[in-house]
N, C-alpha and C. Protein backbone atom coordinates (compact mmCIF):
# COMPACT_ATOMS: atom_id res chain seq x y z
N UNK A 1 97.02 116.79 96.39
CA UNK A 1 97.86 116.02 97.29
C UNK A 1 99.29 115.99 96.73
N UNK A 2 100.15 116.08 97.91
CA UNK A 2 101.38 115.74 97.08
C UNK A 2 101.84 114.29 96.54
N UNK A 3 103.40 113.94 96.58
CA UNK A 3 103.67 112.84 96.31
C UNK A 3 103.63 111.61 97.29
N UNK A 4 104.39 112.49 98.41
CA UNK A 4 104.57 111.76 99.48
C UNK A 4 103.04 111.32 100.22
N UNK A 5 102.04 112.14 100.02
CA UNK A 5 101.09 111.65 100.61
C UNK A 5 100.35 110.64 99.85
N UNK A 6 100.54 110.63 98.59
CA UNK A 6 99.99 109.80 97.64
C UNK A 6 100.48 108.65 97.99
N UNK A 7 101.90 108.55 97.86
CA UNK A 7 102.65 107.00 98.21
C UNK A 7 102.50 106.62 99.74
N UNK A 8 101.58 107.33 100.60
CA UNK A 8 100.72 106.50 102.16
C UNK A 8 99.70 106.32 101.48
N UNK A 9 98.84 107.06 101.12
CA UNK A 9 97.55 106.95 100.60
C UNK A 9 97.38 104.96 99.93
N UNK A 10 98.88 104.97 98.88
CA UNK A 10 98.62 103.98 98.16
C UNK A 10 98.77 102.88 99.06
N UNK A 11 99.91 103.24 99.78
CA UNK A 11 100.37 101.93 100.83
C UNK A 11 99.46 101.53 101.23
N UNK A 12 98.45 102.75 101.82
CA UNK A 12 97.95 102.35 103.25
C UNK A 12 96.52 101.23 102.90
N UNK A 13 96.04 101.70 101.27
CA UNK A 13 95.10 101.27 100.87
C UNK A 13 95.76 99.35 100.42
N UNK A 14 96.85 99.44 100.12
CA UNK A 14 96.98 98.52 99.61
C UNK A 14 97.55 97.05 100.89
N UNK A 15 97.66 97.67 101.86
CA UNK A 15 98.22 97.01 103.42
C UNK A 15 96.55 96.88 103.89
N UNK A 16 95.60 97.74 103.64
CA UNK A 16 94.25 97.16 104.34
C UNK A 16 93.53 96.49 103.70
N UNK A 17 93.92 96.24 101.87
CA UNK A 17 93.41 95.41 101.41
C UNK A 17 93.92 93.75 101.02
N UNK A 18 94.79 94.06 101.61
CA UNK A 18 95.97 92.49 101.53
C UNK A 18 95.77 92.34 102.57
N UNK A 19 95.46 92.30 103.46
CA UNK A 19 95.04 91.71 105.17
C UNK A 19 93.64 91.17 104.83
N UNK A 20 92.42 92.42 104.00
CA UNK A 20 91.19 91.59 103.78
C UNK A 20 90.84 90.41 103.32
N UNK A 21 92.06 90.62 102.51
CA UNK A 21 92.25 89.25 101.38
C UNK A 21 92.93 88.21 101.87
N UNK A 22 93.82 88.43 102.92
CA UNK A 22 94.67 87.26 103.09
C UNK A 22 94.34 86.74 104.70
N UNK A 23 93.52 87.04 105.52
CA UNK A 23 93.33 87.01 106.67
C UNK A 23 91.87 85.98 106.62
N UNK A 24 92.08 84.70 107.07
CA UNK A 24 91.14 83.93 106.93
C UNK A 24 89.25 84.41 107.58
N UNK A 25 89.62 84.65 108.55
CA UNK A 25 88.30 85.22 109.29
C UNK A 25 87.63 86.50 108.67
N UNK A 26 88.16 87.40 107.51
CA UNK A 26 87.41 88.36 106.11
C UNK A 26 86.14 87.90 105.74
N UNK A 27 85.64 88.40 105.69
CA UNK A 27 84.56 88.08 104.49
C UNK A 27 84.30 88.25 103.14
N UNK A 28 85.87 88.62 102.74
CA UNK A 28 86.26 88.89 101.70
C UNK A 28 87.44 87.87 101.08
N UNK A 29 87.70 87.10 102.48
CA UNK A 29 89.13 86.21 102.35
C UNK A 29 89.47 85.29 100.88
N UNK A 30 90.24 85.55 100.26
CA UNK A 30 90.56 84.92 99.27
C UNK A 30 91.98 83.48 98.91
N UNK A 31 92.68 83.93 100.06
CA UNK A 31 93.88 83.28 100.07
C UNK A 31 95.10 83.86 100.95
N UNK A 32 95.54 83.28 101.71
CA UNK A 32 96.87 83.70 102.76
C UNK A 32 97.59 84.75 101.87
N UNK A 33 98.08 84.12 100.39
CA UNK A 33 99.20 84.65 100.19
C UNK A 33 99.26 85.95 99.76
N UNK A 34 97.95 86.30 100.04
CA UNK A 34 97.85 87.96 99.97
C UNK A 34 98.76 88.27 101.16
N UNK A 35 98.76 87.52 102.38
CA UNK A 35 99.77 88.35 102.86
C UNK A 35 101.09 88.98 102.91
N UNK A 36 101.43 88.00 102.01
CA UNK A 36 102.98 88.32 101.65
C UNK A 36 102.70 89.56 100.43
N UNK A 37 101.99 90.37 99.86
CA UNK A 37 101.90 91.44 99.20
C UNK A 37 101.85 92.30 100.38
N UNK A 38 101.26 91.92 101.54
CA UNK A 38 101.66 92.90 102.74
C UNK A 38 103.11 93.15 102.91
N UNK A 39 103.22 92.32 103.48
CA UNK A 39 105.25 92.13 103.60
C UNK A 39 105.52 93.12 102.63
N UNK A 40 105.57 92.87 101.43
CA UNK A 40 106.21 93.43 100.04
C UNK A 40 105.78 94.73 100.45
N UNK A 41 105.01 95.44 100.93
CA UNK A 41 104.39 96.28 100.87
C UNK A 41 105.27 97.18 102.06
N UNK A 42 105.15 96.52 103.17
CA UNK A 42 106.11 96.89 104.36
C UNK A 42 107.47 97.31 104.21
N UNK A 43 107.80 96.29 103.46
CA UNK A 43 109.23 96.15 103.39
C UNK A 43 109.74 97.49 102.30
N UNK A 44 109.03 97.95 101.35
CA UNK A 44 109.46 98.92 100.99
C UNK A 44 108.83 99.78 101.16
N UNK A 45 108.16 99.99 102.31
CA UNK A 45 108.30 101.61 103.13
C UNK A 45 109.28 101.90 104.05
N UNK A 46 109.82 100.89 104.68
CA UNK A 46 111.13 100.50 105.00
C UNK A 46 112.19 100.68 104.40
N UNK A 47 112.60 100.09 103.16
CA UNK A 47 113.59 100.68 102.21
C UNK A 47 113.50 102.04 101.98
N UNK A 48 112.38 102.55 101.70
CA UNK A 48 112.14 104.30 101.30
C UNK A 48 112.60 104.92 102.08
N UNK A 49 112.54 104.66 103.90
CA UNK A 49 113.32 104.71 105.33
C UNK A 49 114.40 104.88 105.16
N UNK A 50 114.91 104.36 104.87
CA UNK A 50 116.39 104.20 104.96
C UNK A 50 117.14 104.63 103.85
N UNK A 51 116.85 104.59 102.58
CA UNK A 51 117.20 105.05 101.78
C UNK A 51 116.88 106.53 101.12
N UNK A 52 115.40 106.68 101.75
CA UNK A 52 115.44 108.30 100.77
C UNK A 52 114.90 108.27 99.77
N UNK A 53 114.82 106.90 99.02
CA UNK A 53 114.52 106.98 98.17
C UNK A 53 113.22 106.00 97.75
N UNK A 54 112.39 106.19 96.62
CA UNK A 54 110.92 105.33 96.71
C UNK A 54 110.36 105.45 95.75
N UNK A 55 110.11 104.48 94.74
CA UNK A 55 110.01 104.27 93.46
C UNK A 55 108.53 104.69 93.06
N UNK A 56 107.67 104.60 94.28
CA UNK A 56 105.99 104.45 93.86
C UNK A 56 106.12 106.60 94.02
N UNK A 57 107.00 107.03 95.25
CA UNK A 57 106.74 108.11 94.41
C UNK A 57 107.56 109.00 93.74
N UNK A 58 108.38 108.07 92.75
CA UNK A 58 109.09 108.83 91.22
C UNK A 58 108.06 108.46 90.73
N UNK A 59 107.07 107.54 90.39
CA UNK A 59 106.32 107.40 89.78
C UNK A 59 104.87 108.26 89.69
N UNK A 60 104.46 108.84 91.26
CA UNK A 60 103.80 109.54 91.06
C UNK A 60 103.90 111.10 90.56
N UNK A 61 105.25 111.79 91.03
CA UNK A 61 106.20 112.73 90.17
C UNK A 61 105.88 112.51 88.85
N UNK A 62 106.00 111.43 88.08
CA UNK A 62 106.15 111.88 86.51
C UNK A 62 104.72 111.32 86.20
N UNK A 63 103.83 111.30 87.09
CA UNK A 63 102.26 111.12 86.72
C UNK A 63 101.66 112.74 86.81
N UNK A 64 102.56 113.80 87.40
CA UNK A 64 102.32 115.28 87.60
C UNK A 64 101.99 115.34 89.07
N UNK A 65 102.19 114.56 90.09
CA UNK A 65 101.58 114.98 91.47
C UNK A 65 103.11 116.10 91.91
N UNK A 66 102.70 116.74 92.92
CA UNK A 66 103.30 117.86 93.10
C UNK A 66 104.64 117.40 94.10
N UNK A 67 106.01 117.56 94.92
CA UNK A 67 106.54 117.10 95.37
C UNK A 67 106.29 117.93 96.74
N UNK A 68 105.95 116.91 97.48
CA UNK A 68 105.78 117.72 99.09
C UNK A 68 106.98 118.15 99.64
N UNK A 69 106.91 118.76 100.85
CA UNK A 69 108.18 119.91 101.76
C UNK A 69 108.55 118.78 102.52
């Protein structure tokens, strides 16, 4: 996989598991304020938008993932 798909991969896992957690009716529900790790989560795929730029994947870059086209 490349980078860019890695940093959806991570999002996407980490936006369906902060809803499980923070969404009262779960059966996993632990507490609201998982939702705001959603937000956080949103908000900088958003920044990456607009900017170009996206920290989760420089990070996967110097973990060796490959840089996508």
């Amino acid at each position: 996989m490349t980078s860019w798909q890695l940093v959806r991969l991570v999002a996407g896992t980490f936006i369906l598991l902060s809803l499980a957690l923070g969404i009262p009716g779960s059966p996993i529900f632990v507490s609201q304020w998982f939702l705001a790790f959603t937000a956080f989560v949103g908000a900088n795929l958003l920044q990456s938008a607009v900017t170009k730029w996206c920290l989760m994947e420089t990070i996967m870059r110097k973990l060796g993932a490959q840089p996508g086209a």
